[in-house]
N, C-alpha and C. Protein backbone atom coordinates (compact mmCIF):
# COMPACT_ATOMS: atom_id res chain seq x y z
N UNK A 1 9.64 19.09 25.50
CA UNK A 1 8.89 20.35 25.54
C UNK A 1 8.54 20.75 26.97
N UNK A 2 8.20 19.47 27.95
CA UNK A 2 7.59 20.16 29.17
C UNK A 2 8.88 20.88 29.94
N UNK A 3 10.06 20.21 30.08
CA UNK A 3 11.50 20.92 30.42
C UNK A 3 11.31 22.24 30.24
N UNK A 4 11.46 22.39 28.91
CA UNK A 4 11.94 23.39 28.30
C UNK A 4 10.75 24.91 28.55
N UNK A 5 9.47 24.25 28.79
CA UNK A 5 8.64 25.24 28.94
C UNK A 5 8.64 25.85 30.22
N UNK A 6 9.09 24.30 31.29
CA UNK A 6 9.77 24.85 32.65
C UNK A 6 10.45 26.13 32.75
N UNK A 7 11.80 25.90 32.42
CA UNK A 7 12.58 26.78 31.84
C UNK A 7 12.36 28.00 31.70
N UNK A 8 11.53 28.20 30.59
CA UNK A 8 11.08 29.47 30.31
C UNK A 8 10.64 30.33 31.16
N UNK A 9 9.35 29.29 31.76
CA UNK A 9 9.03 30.54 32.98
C UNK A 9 9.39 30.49 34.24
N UNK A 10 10.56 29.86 34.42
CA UNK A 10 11.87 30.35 35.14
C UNK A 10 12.24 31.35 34.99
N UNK A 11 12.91 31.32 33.56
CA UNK A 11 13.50 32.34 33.17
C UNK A 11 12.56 33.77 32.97
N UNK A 12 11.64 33.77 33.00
CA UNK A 12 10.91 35.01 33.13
C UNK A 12 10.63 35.36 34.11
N UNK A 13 10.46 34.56 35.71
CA UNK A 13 10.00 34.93 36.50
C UNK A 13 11.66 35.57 37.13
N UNK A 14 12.87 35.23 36.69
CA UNK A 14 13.82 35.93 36.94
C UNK A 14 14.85 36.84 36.21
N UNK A 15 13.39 37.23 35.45
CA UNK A 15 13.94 38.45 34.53
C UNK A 15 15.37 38.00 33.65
N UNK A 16 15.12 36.91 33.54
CA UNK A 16 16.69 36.71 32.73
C UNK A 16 16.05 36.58 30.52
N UNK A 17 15.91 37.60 30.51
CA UNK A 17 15.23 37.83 29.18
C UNK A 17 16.51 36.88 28.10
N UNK A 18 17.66 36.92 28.28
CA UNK A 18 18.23 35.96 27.09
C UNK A 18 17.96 34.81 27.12
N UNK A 19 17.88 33.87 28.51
CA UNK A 19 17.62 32.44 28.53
C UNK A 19 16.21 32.49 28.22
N UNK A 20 15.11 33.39 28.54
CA UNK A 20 13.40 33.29 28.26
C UNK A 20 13.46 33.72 27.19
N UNK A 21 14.33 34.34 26.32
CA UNK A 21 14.02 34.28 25.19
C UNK A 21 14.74 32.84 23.68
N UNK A 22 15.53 32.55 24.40
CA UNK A 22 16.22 31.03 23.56
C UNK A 22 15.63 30.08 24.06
N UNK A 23 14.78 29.97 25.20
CA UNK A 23 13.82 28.59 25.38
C UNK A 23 12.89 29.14 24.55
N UNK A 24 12.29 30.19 24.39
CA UNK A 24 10.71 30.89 23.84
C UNK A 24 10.94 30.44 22.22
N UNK A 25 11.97 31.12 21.89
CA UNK A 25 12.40 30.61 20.02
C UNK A 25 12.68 29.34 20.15
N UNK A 26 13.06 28.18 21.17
CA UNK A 26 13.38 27.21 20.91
C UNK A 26 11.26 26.67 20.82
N UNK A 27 11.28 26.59 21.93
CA UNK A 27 9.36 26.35 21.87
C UNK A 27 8.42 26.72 20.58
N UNK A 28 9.19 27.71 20.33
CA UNK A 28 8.05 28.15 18.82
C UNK A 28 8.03 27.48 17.38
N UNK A 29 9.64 27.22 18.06
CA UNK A 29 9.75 26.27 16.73
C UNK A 29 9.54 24.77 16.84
N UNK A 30 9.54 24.36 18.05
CA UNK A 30 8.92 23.01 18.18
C UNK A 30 7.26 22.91 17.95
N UNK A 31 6.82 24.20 18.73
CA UNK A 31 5.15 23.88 18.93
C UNK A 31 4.71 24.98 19.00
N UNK A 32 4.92 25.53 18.05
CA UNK A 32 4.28 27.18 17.65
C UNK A 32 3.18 27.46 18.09
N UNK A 33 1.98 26.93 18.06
CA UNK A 33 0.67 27.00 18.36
C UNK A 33 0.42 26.75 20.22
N UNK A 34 1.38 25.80 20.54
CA UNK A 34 1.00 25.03 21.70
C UNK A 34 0.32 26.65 22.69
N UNK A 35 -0.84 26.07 23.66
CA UNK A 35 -1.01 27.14 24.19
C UNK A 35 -0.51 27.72 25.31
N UNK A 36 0.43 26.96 25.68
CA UNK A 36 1.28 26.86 27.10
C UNK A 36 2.49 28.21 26.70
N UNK A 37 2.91 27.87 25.03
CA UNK A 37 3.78 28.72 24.33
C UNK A 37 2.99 30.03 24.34
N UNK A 38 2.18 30.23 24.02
CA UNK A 38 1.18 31.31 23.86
C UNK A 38 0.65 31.93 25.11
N UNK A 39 0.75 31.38 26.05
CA UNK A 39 0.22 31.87 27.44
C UNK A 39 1.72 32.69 27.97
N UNK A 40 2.95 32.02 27.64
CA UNK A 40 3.97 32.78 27.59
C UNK A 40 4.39 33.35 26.99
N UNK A 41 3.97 33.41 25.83
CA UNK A 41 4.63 34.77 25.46
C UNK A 41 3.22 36.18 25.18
N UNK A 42 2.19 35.74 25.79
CA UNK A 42 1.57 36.45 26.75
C UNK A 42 1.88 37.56 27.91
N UNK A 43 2.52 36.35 28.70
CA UNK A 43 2.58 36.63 30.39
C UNK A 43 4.35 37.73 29.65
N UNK A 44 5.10 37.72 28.80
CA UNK A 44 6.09 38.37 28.60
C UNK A 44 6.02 39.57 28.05
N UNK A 45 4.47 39.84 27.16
CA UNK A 45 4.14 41.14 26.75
C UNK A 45 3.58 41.65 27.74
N UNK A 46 2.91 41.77 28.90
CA UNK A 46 2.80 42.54 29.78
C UNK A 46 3.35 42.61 30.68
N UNK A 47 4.22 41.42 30.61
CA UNK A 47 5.99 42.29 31.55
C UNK A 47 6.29 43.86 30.85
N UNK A 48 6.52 43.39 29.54
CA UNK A 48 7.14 44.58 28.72
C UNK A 48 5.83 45.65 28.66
N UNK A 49 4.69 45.81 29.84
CA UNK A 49 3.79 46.64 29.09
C UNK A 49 2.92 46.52 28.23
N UNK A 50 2.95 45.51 27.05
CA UNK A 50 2.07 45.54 26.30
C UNK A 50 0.66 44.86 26.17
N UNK A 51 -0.32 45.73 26.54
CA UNK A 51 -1.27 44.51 27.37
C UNK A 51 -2.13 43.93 26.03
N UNK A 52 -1.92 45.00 25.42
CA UNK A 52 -3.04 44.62 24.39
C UNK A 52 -2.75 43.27 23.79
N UNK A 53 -1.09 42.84 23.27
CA UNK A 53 -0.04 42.00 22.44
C UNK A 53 -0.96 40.67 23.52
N UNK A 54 -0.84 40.64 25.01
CA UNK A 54 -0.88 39.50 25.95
C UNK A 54 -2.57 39.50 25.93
N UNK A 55 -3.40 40.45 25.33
CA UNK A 55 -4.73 39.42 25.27
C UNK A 55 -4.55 39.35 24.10
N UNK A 56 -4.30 39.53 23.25
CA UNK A 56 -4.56 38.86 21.87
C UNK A 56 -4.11 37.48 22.10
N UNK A 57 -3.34 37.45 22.38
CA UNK A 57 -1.82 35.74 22.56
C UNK A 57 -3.05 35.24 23.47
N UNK A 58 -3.24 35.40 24.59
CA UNK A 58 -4.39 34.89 25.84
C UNK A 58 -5.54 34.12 24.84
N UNK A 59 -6.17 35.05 24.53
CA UNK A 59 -7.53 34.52 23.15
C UNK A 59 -6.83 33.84 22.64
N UNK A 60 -5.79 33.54 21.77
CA UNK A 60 -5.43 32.68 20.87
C UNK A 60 -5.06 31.44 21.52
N UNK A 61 -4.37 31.22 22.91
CA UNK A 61 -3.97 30.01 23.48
C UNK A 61 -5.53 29.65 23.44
N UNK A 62 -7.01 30.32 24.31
CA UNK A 62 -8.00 30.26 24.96
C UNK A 62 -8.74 29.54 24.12
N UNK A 63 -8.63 29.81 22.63
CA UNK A 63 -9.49 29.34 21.34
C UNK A 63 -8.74 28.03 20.91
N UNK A 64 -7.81 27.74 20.69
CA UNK A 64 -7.35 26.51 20.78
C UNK A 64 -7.22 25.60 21.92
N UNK A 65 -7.07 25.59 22.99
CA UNK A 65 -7.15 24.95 24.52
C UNK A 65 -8.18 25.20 25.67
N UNK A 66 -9.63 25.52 25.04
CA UNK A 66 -10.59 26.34 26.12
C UNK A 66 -10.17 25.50 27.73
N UNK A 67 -9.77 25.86 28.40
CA UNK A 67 -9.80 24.99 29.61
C UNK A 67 -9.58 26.06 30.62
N UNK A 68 -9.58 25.47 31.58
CA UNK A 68 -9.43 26.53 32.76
C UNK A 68 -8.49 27.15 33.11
N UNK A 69 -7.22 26.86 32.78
CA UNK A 69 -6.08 27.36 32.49
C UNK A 69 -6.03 28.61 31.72
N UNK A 70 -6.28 28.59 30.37
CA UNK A 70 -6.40 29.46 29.12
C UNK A 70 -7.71 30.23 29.68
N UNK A 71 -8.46 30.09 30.51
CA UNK A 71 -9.74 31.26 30.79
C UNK A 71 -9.31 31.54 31.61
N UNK A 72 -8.31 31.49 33.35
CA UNK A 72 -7.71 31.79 34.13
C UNK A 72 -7.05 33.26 33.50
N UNK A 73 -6.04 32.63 32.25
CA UNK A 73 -5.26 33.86 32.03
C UNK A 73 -5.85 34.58 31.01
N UNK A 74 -6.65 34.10 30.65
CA UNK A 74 -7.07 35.50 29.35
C UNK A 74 -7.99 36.19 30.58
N UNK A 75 -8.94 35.85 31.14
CA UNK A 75 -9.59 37.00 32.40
C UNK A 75 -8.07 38.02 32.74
N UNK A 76 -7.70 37.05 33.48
CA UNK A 76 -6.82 37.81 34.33
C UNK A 76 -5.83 39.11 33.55
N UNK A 77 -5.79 38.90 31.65
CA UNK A 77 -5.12 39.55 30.67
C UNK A 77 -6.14 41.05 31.30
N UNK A 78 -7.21 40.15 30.74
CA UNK A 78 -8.10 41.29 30.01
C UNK A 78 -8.34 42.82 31.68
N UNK A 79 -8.75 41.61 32.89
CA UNK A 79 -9.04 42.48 33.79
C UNK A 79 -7.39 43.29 34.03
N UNK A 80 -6.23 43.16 33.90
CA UNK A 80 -5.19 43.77 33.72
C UNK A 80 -4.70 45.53 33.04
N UNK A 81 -6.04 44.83 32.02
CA UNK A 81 -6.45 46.17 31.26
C UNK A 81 -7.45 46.81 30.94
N UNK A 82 -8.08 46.86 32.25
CA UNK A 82 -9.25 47.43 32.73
C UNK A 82 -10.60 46.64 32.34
N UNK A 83 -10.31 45.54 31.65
CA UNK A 83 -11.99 45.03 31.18
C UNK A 83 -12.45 43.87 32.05
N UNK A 84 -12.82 44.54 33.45
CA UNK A 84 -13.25 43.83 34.34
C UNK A 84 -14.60 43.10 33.94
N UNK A 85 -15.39 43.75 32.99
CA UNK A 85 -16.80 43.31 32.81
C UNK A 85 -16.35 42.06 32.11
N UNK A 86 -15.54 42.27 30.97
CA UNK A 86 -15.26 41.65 29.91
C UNK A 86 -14.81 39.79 30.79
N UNK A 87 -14.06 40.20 31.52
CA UNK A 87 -13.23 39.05 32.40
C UNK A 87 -14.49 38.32 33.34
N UNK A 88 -15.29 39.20 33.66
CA UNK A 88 -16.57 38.42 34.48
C UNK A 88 -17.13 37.74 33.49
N UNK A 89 -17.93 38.60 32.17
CA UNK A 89 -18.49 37.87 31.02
C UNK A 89 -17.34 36.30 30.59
N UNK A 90 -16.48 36.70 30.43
CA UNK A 90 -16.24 35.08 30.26
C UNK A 90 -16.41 34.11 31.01
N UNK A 91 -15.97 34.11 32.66
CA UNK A 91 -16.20 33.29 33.74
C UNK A 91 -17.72 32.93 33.77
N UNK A 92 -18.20 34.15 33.38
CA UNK A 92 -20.03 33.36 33.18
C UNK A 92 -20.44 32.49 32.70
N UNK A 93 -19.93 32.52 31.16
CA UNK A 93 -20.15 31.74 30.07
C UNK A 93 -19.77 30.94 30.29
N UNK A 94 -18.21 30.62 30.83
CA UNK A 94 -17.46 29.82 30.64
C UNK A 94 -18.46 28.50 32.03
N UNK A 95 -18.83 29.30 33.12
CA UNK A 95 -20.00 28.35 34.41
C UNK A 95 -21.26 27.98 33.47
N UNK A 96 -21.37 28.50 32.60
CA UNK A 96 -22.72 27.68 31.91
C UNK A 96 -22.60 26.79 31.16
N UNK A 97 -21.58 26.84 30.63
CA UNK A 97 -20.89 25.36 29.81
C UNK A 97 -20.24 24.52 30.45
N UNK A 98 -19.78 24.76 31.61
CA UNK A 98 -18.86 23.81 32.88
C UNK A 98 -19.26 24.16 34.34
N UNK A 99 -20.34 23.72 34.78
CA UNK A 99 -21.23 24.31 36.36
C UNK A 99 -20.11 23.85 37.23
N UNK A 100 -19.51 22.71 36.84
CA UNK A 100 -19.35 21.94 37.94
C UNK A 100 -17.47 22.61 38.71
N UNK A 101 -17.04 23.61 37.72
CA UNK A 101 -15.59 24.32 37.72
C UNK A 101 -15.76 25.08 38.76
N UNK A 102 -15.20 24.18 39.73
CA UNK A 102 -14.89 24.93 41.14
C UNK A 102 -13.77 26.11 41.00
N UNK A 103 -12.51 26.23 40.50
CA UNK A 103 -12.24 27.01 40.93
C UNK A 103 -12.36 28.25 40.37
N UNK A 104 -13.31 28.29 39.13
CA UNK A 104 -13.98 29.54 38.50
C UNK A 104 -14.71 30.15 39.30
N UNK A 105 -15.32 28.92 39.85
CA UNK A 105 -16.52 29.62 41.37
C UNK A 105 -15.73 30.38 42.16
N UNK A 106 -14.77 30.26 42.41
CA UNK A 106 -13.95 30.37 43.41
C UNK A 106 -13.48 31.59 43.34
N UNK A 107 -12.69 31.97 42.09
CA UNK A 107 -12.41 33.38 41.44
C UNK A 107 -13.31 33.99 41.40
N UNK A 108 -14.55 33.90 40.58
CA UNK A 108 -15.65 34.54 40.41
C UNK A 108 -16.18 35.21 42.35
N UNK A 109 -16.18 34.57 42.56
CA UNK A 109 -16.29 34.61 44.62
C UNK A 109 -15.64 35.57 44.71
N UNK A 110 -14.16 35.42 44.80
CA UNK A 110 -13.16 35.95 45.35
C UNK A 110 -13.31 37.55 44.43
N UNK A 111 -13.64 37.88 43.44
CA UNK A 111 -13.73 39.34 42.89
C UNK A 111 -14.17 39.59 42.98
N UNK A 112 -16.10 38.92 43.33
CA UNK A 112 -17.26 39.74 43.91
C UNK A 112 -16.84 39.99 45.39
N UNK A 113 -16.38 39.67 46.09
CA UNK A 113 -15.95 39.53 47.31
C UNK A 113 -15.12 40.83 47.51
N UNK A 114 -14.21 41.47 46.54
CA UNK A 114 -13.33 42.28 47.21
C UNK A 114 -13.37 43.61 46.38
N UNK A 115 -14.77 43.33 45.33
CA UNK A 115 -15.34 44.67 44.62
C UNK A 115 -16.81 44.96 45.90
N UNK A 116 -16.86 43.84 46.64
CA UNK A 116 -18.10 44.64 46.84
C UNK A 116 -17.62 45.12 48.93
């Protein structure tokens, strides 16, 4: 699976949509749920535009795998499509249940930093 997920976002980051899409059906059917699968085929609906499709998928990796990873990209979904508040409100929550997540601090920094 970790190969193959390689792969994938290879293959997406070079637009080669037939190979990202026969690793993606190969992944779904190994580990449908996995959230790594779900974060990609995420990050592939708002290639194609569809932002709304890539936070839904984002929340769904985020609710099964809360980690910093899965809150990295569902913010980054959501602020994509304008819900900057929405993307701060989680990084909040997410520092009150985990103080010690440097690089949330870090993000959180870095957007107050270049909104203000």
């Amino acid at each position: 699976v970790p190969s193959r997920l390689a792969l994938a976002k290879m293959s997406l980051r070079e637009n080669d949509s037939e190979s990202f899409t026969e690793h993606l059906d190969k992944l779904e059917e190994l580990v449908p749920e996995n959230p790594d699968v779900l974060l990609l085929r995420a990050a592939a609906a708002k290639k194609k535009g569809d932002g709304d499709s890539a936070v839904k998928l984002a929340e769904r990796a985020f609710a099964i795998s809360p980690d910093t990873t899965t809150l990295l990209a569902l913010s980054l979904h959501k602020e994509s499509m304008g819900n900057d508040v929405e993307a701060l409100q989680l990084y909040q929550q997410w520092l009150e249940q985990n103080p010690e997540d440097i690089a949330v601090r870090l993000v959180i920094a870095n957007r107050l930093g270049s909104a203000g």
